[in-house]
N, C-alpha and C. Protein backbone atom coordinates (compact mmCIF):
# COMPACT_ATOMS: atom_id res chain seq x y z
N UNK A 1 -63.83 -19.91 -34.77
CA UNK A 1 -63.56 -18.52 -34.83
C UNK A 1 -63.26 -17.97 -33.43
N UNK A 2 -61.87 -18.36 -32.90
CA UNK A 2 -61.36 -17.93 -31.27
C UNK A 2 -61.47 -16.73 -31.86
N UNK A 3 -60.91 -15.77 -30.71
CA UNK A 3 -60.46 -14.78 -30.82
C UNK A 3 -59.20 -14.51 -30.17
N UNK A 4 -58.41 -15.79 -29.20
CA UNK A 4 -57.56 -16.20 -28.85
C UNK A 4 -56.74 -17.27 -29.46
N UNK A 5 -55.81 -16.83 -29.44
CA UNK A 5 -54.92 -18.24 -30.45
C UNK A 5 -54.73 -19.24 -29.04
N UNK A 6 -55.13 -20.22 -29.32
CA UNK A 6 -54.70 -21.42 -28.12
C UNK A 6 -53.77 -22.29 -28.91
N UNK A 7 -52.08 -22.18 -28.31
CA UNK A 7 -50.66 -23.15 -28.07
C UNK A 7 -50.35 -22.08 -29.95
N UNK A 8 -49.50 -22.83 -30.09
CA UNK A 8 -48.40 -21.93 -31.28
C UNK A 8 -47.35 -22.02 -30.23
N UNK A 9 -46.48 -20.90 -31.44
CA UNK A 9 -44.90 -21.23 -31.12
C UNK A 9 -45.40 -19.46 -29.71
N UNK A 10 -44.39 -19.09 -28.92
CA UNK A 10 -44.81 -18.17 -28.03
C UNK A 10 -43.79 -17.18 -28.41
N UNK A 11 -43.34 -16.07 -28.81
CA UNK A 11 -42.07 -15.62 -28.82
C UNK A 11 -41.52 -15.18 -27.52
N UNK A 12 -39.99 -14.89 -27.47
CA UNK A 12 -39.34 -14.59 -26.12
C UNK A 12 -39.12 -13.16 -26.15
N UNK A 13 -39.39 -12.50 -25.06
CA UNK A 13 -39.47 -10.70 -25.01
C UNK A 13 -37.87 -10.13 -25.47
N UNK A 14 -37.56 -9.56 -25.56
CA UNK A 14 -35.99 -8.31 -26.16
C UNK A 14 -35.75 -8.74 -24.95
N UNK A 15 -34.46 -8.65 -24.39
CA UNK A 15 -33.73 -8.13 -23.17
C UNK A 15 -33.78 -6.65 -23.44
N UNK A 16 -34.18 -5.78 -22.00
CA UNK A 16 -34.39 -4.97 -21.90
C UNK A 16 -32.77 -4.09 -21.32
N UNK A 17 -32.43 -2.74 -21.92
CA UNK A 17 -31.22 -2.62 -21.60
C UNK A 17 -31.33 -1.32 -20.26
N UNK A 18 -32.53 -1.18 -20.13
CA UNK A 18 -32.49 -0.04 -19.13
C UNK A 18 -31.53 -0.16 -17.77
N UNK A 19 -31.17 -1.29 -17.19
CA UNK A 19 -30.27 -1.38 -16.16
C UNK A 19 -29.20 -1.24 -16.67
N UNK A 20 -28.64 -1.52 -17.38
CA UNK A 20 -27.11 -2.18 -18.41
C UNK A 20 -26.63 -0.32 -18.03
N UNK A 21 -26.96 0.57 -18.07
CA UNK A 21 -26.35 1.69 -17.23
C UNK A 21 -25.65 2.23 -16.07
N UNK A 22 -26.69 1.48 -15.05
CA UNK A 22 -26.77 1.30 -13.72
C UNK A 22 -25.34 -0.10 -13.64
N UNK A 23 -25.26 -1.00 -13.82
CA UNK A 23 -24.27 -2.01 -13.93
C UNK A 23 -22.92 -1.50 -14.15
N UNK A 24 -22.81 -0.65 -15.30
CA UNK A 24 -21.20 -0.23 -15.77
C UNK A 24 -21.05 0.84 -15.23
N UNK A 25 -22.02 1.84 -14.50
CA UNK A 25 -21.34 2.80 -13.27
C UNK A 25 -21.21 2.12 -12.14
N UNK A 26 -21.73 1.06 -11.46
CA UNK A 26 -21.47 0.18 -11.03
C UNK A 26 -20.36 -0.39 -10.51
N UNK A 27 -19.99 -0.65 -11.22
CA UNK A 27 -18.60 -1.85 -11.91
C UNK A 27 -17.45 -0.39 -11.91
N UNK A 28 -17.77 0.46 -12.93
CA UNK A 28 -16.69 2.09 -12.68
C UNK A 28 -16.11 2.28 -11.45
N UNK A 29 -17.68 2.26 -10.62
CA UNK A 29 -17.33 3.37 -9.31
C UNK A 29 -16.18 2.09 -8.72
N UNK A 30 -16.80 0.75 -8.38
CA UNK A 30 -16.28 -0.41 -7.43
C UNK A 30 -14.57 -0.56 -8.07
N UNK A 31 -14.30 -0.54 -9.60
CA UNK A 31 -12.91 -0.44 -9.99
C UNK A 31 -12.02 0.65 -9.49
N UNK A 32 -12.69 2.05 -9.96
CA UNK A 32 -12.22 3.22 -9.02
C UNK A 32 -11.56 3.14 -7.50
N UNK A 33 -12.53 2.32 -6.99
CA UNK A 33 -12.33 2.74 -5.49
C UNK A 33 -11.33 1.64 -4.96
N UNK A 34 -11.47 0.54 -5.84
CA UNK A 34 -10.75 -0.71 -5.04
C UNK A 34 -8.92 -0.64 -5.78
N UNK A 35 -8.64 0.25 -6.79
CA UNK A 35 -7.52 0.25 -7.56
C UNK A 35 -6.72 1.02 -6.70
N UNK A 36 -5.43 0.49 -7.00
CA UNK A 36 -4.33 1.49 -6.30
C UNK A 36 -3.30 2.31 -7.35
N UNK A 37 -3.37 3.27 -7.11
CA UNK A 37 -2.50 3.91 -8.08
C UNK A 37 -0.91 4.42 -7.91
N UNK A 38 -0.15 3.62 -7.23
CA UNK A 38 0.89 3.93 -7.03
C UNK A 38 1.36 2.45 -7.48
N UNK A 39 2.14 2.12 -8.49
CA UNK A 39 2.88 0.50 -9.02
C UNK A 39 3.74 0.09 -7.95
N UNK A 40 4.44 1.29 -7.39
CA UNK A 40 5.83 0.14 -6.51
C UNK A 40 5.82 1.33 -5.14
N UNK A 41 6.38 0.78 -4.13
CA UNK A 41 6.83 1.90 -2.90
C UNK A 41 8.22 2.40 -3.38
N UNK A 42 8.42 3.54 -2.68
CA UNK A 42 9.61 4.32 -3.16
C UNK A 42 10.57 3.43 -1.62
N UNK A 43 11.40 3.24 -1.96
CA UNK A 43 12.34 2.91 -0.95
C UNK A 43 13.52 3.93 -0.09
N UNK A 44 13.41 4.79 -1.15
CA UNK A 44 14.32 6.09 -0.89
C UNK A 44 13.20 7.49 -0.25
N UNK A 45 13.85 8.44 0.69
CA UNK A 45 13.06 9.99 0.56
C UNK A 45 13.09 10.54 -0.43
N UNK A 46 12.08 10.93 -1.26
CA UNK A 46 12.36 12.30 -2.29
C UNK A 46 11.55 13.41 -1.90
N UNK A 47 12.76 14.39 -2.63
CA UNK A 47 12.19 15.65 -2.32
C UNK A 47 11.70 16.28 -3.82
N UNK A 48 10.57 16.07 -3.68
CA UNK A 48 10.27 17.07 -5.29
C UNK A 48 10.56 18.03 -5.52
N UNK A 49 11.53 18.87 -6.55
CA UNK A 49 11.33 20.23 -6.99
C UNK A 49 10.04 21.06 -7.00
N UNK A 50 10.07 22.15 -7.06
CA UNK A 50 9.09 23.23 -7.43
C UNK A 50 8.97 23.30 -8.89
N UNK A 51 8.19 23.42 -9.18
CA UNK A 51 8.09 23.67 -11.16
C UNK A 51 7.84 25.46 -10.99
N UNK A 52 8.19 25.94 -12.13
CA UNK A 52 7.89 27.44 -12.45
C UNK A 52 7.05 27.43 -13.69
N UNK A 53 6.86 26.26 -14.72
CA UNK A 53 6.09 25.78 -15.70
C UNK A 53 5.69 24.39 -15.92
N UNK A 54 4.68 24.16 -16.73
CA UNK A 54 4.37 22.83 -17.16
C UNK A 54 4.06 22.84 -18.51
N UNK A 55 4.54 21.68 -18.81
CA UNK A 55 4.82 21.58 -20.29
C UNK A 55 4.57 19.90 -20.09
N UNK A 56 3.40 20.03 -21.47
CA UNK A 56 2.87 18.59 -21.92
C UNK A 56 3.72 17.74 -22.38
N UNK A 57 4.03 16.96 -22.14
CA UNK A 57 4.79 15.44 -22.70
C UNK A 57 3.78 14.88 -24.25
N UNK A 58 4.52 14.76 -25.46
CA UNK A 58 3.95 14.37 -26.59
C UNK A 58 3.75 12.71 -26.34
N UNK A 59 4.49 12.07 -25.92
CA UNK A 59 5.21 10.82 -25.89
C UNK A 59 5.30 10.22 -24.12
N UNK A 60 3.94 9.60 -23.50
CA UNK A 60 4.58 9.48 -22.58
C UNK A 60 5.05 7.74 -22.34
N UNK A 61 5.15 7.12 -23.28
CA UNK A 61 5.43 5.52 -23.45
C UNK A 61 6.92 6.07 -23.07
N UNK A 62 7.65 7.04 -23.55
CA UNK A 62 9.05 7.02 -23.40
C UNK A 62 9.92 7.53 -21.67
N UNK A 63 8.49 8.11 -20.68
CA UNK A 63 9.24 7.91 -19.65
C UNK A 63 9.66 7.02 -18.41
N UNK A 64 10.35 7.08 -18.15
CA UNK A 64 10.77 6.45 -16.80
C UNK A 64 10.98 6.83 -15.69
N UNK A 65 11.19 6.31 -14.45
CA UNK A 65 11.28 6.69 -13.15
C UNK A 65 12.28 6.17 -12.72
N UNK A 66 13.29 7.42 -12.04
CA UNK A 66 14.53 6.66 -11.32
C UNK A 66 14.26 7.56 -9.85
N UNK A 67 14.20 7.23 -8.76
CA UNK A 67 13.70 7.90 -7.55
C UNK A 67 15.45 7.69 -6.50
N UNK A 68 16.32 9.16 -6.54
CA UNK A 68 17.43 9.32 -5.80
C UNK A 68 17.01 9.88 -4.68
N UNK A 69 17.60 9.09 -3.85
CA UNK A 69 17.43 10.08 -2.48
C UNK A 69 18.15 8.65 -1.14
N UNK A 70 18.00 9.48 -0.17
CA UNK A 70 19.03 8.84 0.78
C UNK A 70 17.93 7.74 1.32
N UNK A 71 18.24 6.39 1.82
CA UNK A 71 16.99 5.60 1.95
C UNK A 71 16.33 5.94 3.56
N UNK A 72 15.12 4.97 3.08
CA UNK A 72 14.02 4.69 4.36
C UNK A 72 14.81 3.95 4.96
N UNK A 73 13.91 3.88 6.02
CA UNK A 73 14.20 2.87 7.29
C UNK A 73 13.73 1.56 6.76
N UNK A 74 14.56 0.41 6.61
CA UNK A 74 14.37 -1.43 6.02
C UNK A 74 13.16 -1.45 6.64
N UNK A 75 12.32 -2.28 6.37
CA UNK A 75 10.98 -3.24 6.60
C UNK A 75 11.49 -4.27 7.10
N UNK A 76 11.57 -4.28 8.65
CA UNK A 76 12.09 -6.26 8.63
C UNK A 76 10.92 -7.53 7.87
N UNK A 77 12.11 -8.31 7.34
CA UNK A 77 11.46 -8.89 6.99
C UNK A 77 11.17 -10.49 8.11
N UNK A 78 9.37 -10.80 7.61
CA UNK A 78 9.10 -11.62 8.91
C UNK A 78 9.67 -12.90 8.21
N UNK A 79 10.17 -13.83 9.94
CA UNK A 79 10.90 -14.94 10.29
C UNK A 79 9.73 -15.81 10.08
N UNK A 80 10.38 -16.83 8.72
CA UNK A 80 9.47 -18.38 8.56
C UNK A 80 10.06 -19.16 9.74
N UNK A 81 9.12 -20.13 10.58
CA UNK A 81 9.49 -21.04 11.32
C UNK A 81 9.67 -21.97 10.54
């Protein structure tokens, strides 16, 4: 008559999720900061218009970017030996 069970099977504790918060702001902030948000350099100057309104785009899968303007100064490009 223990009052302690001596050997049996032991069970294994939950994973606890209290950090699992702390990790994916984490991971947020470090994606945030290390991403660049511009896809390509403009090769040309542009001059943006002024808007007098803004008006929402329903559809923006359908636009594109064509950037006119008179160009930059070339990037030489560096000499392989």
């Amino acid at each position: 008559m223990s009052r302690f069970k001596k050997g049996g099977k032991k069970e294994m504790p939950g994973i606890t999720s209290s950090s699992l918060s702390d990790i994916v702001f984490m991971l947020l902030f470090f994606f945030m900061v290390t991403t660049q948000m511009r896809e390509t350099e403009n090769k040309v100057k542009v001059t943006t218009p002024e808007a007098s309104e803004v008006v929402k785009l329903e559809r923006k899968d359908l636009n594109s970017y064509i950037n006119i303007g008179s160009p930059t100064l070339p990037v030489p490009m560096p000499v392989s030996s």
